[in-house]
C-alpha atoms as a PDB file:
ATOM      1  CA  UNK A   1     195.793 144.558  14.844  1.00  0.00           C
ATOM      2  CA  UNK A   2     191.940 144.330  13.631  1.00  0.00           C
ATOM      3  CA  UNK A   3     191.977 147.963  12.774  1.00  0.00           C
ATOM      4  CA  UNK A   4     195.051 147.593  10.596  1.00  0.00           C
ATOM      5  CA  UNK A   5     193.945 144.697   9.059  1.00  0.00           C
ATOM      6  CA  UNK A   6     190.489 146.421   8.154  1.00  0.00           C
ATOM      7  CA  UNK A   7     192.451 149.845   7.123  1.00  0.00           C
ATOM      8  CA  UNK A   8     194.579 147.552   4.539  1.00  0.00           C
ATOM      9  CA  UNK A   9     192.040 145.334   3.647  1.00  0.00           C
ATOM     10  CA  UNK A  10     191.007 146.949   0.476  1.00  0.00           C
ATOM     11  CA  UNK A  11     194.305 147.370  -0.935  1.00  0.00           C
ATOM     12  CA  UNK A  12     195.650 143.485  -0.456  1.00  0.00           C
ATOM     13  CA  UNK A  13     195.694 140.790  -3.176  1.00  0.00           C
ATOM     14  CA  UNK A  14     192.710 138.596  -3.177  1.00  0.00           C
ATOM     15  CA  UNK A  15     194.413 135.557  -1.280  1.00  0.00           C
ATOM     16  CA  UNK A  16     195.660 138.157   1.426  1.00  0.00           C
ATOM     17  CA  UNK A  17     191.927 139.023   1.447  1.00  0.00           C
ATOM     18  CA  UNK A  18     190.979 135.547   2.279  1.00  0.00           C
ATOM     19  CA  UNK A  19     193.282 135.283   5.068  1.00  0.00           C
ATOM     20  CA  UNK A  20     192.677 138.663   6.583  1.00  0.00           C
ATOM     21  CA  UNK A  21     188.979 137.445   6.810  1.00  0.00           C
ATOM     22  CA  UNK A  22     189.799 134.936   8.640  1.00  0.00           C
ATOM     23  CA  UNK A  23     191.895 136.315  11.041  1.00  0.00           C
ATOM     24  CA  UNK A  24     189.340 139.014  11.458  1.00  0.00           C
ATOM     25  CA  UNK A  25     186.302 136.565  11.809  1.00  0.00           C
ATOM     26  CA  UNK A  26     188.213 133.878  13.974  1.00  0.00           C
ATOM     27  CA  UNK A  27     190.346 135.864  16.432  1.00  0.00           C
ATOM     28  CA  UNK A  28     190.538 132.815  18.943  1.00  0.00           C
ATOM     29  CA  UNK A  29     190.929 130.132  16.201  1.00  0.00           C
ATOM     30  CA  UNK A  30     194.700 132.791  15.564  1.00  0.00           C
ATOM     31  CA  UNK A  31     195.530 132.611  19.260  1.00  0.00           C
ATOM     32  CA  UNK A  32     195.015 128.639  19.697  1.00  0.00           C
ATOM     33  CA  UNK A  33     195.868 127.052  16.265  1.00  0.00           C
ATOM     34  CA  UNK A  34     198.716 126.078  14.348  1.00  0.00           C
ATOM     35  CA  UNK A  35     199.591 128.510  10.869  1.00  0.00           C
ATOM     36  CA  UNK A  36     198.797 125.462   8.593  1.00  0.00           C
ATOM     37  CA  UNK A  37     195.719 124.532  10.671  1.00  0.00           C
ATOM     38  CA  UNK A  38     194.668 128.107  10.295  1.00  0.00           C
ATOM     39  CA  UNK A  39     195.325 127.735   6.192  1.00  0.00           C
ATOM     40  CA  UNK A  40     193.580 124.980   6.133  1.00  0.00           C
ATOM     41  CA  UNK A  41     190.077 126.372   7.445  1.00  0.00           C
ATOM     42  CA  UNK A  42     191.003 129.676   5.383  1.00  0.00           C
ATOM     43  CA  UNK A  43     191.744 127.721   2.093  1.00  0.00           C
ATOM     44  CA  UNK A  44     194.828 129.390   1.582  1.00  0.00           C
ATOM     45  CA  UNK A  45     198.500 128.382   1.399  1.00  0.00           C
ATOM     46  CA  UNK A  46     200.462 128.698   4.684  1.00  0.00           C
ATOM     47  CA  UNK A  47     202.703 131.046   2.784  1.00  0.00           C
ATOM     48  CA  UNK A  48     199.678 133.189   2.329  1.00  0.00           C
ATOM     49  CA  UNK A  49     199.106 132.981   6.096  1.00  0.00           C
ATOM     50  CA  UNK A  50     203.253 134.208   6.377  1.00  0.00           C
ATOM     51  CA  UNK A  51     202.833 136.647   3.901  1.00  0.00           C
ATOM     52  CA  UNK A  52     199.833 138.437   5.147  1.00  0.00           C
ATOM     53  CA  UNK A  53     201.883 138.875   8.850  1.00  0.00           C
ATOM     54  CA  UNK A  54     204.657 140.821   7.076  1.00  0.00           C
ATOM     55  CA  UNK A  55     201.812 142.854   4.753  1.00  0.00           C
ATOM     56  CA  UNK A  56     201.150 144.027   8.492  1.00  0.00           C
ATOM     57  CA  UNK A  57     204.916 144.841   9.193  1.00  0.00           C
ATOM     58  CA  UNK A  58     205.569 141.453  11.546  1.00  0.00           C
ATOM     59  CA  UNK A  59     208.749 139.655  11.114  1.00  0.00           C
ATOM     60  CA  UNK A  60     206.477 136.081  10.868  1.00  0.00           C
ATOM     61  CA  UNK A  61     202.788 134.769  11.583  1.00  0.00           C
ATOM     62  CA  UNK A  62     204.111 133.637  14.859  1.00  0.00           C
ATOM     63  CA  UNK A  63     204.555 137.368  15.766  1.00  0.00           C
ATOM     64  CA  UNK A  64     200.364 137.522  15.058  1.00  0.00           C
ATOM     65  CA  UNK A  65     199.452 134.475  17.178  1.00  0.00           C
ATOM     66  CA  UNK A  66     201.070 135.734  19.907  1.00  0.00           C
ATOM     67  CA  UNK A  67     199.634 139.269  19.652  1.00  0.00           C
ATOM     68  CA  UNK A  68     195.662 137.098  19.593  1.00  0.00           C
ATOM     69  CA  UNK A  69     196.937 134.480  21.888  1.00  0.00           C
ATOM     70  CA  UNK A  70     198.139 137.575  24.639  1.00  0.00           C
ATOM     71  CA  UNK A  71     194.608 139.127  24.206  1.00  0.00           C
ATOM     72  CA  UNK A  72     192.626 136.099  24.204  1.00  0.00           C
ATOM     73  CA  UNK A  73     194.440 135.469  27.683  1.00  0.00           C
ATOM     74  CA  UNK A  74     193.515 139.402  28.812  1.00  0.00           C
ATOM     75  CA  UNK A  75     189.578 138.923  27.840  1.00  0.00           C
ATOM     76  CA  UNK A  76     189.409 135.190  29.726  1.00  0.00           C
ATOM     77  CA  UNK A  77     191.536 135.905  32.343  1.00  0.00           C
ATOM     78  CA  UNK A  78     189.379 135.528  35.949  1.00  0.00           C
ATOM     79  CA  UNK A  79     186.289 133.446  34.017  1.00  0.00           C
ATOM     80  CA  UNK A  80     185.471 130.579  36.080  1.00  0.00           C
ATOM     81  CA  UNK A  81     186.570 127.026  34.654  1.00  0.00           C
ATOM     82  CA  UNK A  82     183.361 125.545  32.442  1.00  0.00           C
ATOM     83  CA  UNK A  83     181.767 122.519  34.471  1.00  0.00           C
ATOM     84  CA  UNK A  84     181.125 119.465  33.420  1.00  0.00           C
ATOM     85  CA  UNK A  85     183.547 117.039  31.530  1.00  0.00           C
ATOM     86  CA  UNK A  86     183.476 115.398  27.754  1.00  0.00           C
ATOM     87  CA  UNK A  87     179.551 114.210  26.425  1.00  0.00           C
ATOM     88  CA  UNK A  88     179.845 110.284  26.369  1.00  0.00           C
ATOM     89  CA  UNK A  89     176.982 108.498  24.258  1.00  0.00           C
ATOM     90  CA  UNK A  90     175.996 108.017  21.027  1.00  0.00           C
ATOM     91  CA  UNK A  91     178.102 110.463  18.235  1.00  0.00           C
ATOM     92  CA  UNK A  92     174.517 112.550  17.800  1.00  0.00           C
ATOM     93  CA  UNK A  93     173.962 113.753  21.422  1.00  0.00           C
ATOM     94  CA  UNK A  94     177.325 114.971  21.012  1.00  0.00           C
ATOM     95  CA  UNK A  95     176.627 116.785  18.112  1.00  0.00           C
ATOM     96  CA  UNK A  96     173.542 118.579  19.020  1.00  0.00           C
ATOM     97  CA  UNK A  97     176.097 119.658  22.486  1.00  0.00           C
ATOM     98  CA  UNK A  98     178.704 120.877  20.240  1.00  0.00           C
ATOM     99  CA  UNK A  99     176.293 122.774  18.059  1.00  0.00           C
ATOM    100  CA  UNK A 100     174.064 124.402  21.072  1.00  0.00           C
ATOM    101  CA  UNK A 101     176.685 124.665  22.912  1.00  0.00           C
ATOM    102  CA  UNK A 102     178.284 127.456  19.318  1.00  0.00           C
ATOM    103  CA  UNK A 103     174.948 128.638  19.336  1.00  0.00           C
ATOM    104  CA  UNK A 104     174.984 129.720  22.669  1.00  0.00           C
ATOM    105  CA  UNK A 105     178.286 131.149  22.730  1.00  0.00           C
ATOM    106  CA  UNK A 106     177.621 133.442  19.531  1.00  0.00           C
ATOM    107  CA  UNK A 107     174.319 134.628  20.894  1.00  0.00           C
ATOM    108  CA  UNK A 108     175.927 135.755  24.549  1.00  0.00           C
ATOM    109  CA  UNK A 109     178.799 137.316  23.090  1.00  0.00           C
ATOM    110  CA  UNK A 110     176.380 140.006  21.357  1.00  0.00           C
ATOM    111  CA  UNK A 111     176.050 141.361  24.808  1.00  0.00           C
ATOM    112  CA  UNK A 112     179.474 142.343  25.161  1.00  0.00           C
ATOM    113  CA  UNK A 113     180.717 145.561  25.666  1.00  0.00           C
ATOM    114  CA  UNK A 114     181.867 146.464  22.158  1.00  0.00           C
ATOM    115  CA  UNK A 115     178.934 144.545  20.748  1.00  0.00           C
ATOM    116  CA  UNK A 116     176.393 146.752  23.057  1.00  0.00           C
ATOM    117  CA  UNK A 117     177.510 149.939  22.008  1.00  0.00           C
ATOM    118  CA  UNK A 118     177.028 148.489  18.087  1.00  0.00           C
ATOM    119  CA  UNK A 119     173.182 148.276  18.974  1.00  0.00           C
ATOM    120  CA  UNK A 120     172.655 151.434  20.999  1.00  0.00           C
ATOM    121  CA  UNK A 121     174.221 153.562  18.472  1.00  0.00           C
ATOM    122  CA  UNK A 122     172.222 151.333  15.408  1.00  0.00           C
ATOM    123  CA  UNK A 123     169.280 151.558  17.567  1.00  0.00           C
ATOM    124  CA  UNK A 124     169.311 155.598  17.920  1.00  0.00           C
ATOM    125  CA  UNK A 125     169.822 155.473  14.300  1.00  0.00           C
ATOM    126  CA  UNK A 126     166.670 153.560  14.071  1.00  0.00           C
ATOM    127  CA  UNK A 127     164.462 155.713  16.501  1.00  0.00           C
ATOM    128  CA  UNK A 128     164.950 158.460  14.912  1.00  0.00           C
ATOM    129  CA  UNK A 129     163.935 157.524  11.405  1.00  0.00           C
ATOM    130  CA  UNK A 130     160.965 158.822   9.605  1.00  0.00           C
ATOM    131  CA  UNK A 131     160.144 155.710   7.274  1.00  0.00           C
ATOM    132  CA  UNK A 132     161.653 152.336   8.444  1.00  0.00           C
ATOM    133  CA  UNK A 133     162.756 149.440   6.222  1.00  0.00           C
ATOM    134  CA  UNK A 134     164.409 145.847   6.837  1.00  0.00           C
ATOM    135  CA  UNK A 135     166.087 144.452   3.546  1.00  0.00           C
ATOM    136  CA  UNK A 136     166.751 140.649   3.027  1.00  0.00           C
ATOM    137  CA  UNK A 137     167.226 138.255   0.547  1.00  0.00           C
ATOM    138  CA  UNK A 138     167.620 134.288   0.757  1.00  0.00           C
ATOM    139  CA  UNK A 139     168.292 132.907   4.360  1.00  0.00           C
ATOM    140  CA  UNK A 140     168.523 136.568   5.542  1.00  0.00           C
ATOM    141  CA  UNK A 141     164.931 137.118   4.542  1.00  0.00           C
ATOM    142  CA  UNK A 142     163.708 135.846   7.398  1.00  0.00           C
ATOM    143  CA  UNK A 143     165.654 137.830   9.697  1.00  0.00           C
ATOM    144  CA  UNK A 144     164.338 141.231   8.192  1.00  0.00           C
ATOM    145  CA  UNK A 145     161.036 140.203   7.956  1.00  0.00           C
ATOM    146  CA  UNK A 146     161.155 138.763  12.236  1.00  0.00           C
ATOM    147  CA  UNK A 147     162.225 142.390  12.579  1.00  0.00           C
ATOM    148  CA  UNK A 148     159.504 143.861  10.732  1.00  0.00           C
ATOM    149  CA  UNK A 149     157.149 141.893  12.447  1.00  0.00           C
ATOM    150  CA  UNK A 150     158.376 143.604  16.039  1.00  0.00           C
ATOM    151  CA  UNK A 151     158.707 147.024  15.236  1.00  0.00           C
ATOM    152  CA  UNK A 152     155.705 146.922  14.160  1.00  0.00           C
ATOM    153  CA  UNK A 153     153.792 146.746  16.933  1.00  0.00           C
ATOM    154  CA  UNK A 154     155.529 149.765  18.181  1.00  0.00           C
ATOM    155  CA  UNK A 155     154.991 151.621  15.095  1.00  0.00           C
ATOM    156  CA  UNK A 156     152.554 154.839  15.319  1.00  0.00           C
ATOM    157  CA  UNK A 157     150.170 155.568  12.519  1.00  0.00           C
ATOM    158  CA  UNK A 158     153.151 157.929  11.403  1.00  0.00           C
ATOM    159  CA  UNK A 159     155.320 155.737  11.243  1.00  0.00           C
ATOM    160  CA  UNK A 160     155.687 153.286   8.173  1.00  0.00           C
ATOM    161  CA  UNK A 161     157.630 150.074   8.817  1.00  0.00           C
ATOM    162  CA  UNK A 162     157.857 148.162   5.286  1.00  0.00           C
ATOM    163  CA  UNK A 163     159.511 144.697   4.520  1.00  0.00           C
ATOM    164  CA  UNK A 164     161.517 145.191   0.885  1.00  0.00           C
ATOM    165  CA  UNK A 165     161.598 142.769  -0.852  1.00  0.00           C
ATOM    166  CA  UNK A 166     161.103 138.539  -0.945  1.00  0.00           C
ATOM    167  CA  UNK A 167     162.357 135.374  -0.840  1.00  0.00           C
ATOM    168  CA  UNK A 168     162.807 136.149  -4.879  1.00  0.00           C
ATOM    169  CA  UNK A 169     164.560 139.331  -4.599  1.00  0.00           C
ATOM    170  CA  UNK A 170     161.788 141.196  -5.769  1.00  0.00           C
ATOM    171  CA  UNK A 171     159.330 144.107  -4.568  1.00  0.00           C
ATOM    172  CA  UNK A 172     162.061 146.501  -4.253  1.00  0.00           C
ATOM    173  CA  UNK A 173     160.282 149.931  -5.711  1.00  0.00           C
ATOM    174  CA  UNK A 174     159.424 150.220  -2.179  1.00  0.00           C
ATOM    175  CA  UNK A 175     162.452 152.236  -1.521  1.00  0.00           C
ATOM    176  CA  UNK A 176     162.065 154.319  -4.747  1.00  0.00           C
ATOM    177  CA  UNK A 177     160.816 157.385  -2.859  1.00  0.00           C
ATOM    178  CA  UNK A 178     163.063 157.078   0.380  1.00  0.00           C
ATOM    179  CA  UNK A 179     165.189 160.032   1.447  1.00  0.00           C
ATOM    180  CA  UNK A 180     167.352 161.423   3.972  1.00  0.00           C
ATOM    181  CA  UNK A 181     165.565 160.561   7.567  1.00  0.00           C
ATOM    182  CA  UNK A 182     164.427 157.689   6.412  1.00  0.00           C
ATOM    183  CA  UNK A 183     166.365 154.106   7.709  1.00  0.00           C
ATOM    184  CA  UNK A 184     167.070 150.832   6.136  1.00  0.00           C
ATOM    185  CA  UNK A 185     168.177 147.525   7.842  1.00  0.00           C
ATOM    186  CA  UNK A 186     170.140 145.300   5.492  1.00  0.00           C
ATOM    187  CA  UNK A 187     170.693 141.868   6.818  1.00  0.00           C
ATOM    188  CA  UNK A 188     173.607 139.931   4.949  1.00  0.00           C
ATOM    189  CA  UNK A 189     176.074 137.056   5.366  1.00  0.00           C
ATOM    190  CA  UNK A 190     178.709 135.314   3.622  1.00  0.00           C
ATOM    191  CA  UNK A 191     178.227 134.737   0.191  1.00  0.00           C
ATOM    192  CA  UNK A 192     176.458 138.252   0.023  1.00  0.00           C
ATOM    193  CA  UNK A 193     173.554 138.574  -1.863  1.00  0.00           C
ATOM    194  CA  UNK A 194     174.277 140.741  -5.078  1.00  0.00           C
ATOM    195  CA  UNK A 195     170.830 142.381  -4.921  1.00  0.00           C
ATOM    196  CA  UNK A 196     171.333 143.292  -1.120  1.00  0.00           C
ATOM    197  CA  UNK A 197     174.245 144.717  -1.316  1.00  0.00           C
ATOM    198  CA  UNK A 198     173.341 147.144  -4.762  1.00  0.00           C
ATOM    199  CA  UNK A 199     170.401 148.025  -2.758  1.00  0.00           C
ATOM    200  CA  UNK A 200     171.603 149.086   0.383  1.00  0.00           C
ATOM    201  CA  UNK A 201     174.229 150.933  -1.706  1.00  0.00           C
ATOM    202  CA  UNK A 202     171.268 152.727  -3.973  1.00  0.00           C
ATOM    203  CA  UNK A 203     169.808 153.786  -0.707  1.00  0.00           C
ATOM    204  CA  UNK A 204     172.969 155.531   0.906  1.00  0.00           C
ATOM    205  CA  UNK A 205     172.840 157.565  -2.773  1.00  0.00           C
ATOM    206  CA  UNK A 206     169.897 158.822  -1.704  1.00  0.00           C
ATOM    207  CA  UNK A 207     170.066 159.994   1.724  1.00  0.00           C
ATOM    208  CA  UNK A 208     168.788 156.735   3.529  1.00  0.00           C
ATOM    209  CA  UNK A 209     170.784 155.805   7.108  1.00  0.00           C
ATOM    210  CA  UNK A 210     171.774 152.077   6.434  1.00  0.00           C
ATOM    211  CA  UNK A 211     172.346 150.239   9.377  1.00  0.00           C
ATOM    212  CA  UNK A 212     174.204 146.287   8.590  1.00  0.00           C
ATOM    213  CA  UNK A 213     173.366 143.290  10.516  1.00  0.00           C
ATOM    214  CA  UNK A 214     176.380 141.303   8.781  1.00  0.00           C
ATOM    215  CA  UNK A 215     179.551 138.684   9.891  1.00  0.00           C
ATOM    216  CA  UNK A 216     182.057 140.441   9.242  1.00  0.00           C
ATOM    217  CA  UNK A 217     184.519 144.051   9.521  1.00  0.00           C
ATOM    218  CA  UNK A 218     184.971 143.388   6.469  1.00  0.00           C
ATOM    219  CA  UNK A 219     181.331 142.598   4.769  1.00  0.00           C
ATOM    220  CA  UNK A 220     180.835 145.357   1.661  1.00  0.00           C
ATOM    221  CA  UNK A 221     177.902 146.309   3.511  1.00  0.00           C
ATOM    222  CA  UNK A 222     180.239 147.347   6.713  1.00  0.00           C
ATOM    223  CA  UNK A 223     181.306 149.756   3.911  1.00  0.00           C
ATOM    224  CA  UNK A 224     178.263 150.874   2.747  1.00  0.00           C
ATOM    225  CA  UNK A 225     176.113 151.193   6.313  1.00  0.00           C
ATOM    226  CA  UNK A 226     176.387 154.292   9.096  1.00  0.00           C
ATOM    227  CA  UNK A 227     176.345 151.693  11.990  1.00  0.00           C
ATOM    228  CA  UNK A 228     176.915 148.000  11.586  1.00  0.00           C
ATOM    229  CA  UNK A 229     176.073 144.968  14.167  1.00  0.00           C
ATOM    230  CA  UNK A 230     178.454 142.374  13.533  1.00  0.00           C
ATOM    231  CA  UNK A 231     177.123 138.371  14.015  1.00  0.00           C
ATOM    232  CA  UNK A 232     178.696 135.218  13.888  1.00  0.00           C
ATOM    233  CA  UNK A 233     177.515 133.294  11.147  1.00  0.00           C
ATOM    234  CA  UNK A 234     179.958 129.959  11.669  1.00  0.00           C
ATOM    235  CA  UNK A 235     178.745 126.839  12.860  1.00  0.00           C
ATOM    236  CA  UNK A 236     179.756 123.767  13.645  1.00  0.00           C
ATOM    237  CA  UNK A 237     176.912 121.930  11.725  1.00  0.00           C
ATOM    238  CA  UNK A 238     177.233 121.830   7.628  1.00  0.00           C
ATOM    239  CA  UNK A 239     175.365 124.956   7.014  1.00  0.00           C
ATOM    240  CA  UNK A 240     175.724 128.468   8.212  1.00  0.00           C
ATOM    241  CA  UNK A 241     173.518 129.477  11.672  1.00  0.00           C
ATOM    242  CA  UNK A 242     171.155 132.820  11.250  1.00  0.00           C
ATOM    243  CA  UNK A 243     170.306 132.307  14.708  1.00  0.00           C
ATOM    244  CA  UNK A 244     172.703 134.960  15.778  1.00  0.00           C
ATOM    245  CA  UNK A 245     171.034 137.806  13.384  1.00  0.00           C
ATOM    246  CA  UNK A 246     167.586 136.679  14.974  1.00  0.00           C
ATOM    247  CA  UNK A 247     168.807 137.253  17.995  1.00  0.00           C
ATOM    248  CA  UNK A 248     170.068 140.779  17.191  1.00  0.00           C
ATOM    249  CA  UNK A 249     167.075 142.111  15.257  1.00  0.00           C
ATOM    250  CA  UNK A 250     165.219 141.410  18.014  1.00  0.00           C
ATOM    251  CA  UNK A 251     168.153 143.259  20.544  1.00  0.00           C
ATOM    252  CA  UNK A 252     167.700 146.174  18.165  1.00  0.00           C
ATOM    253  CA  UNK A 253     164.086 146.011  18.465  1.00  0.00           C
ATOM    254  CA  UNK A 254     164.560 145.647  22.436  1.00  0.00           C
ATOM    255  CA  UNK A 255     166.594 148.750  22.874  1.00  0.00           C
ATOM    256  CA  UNK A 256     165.369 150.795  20.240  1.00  0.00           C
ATOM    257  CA  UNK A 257     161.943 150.695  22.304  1.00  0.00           C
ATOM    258  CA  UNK A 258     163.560 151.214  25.043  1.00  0.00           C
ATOM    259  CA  UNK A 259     165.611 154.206  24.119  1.00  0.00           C
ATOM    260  CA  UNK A 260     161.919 155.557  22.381  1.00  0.00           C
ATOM    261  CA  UNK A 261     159.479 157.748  24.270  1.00  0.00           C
ATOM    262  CA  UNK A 262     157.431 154.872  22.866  1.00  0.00           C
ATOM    263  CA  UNK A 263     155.462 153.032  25.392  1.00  0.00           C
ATOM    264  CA  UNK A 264     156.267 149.936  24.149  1.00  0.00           C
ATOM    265  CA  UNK A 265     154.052 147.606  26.525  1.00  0.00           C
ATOM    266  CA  UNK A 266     150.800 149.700  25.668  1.00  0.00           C
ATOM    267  CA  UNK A 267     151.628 149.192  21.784  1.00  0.00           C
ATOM    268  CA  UNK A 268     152.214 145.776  21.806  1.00  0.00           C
ATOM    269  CA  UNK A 269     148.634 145.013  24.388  1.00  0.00           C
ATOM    270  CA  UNK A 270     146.963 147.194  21.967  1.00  0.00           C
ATOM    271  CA  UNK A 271     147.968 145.674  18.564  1.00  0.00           C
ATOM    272  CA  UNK A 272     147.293 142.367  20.372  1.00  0.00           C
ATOM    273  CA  UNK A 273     143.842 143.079  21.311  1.00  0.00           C
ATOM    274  CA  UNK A 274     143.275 144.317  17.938  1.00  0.00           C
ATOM    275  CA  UNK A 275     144.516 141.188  16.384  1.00  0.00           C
ATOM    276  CA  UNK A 276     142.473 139.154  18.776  1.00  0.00           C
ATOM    277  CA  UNK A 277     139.062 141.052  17.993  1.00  0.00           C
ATOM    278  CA  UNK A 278     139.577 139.898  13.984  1.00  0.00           C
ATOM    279  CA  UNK A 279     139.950 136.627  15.456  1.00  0.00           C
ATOM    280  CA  UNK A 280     143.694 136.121  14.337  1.00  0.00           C
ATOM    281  CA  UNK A 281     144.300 134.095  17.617  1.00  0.00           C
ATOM    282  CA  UNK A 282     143.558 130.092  18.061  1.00  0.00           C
ATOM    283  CA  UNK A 283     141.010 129.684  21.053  1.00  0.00           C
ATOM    284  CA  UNK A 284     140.051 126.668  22.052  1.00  0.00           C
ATOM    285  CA  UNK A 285     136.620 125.515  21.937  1.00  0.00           C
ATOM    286  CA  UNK A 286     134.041 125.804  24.660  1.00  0.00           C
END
């Protein structure tokens, strides 16, 4: 049903869109929630919800939950029962449970099966590149520039690992003169940056691999990138988390080394030592 959903996704009215988005980005939210709850967190109309289950070809959106409700069952069928009963105490331990408790979920799931094979095949994408950039703007800046920071230290002299970009959008002639075996990592979430995207897009024109770190099947730069790493970027706080695309840049970064005839210890001891002799490091007095 994802795969349709993706395959169609282009061609639906804009309020289909929004409801295809999340039914792609909430898969268990379909399988345990009511149509109008569903609507609700969409911002759609329940008949939107109805109508996008017969765009598909199902007789009614019940048809769908029980489709997501049947595989939900499949993937959680034999986990063992989660200890421990309902937080009592004041309303904020229970927050910071709820929220760690999304957190944690988000991050582990990256290290399922489907998930893996997203990162080995972005991270062979990645080794092999002759020039290697990380593109982000606004809360995703961050992210490229934490991923910068590691591959750098596994970086030879021969190979250039560049940051594009700032917090301001700006610094982007960096990518002028990249080319075909060159690789850029564009890191994006919901509500996309405008510069990221025409970026990333200006670099597939001219031979660069893009490889997405973004939320969704559906993200325009899913469309625009040769592999894609898909994060959750929900939360149950009053912001959206990044902690999920920190955690993957530095996955890539893991198993690109590790898929490298790199050795990756010996690069990161040297660059360390180097860093130490300029005195970068705090040592405490004598």
């Amino acid at each position: 049903m994802a795969e349709l959903l993706v395959e169609r996704f282009e061609n639906m009215p804009p309020q289909l869109r929004v409801a295809a988005r999340f039914v792609l980005d909430h898969p268990k939210d379909v399988a345990l929630m009511s149509m109008r709850e569903q609507a609700h967190q969409a911002g759609v109309s329940h008949s939107t919800m109805m109508r996008l289950a017969r765009w598909l070809g199902l007789d009614g959106y019940e048809d769908m939950r029980s489709l997501y409700a049947r595989a939900l069952r499949e993937t959680t069928a034999g986990e063992p029962a989660r200890q421990g009963g309902e937080r009592d105490g004041a309303s904020g331990f229970s927050t910071v449970g709820v929220v760690a408790d999304t957190l944690a979920a988000q991050i582990s799931s990256l290290g399922e099966y489907g998930n893996a094979m997203q990162f080995i095949a972005a991270a062979d994408l990645v080794g092999r590149s002759r020039n290697l950039f990380a593109l982000g703007s606004r809360s995703a800046y961050p992210v490229a520039s934490r991923f910068v920071h590691i591959v750098s230290f596994l970086a030879g002299s021969d190979h250039k690992v560049t940051l594009v970009g700032d917090m301001a959008g700006q610094g982007l002639d960096a990518l002028q003169l990249a080319g075909g075996g060159d690789v850029l990592l564009a890191v994006g979430m919901a509500p996309y940056d405008r510069t990221t995207i025409d970026v990333a897009r200006q670099a597939a024109r001219q031979g660069v691999g893009v490889v997405a770190i973004t939320d969704s099947s559906v993200s325009p730069l899913t469309q625009i990138a040769r592999e894609t790493i898909i994060v959750a970027s929900n939360s149950q706080s009053f912001f959206r988390s990044m902690a999920p695309a920190f955690a993957a840049v530095e996955i890539l970064a893991a198993v690109t080394a590790m898929r490298s005839e790199t050795n990756a210890a010996e690069r990161v001891k040297q660059s360390e030592e180097q860093l130490a002799a300029f005195g970068i490091y705090w040592k405490p007095p004598r």
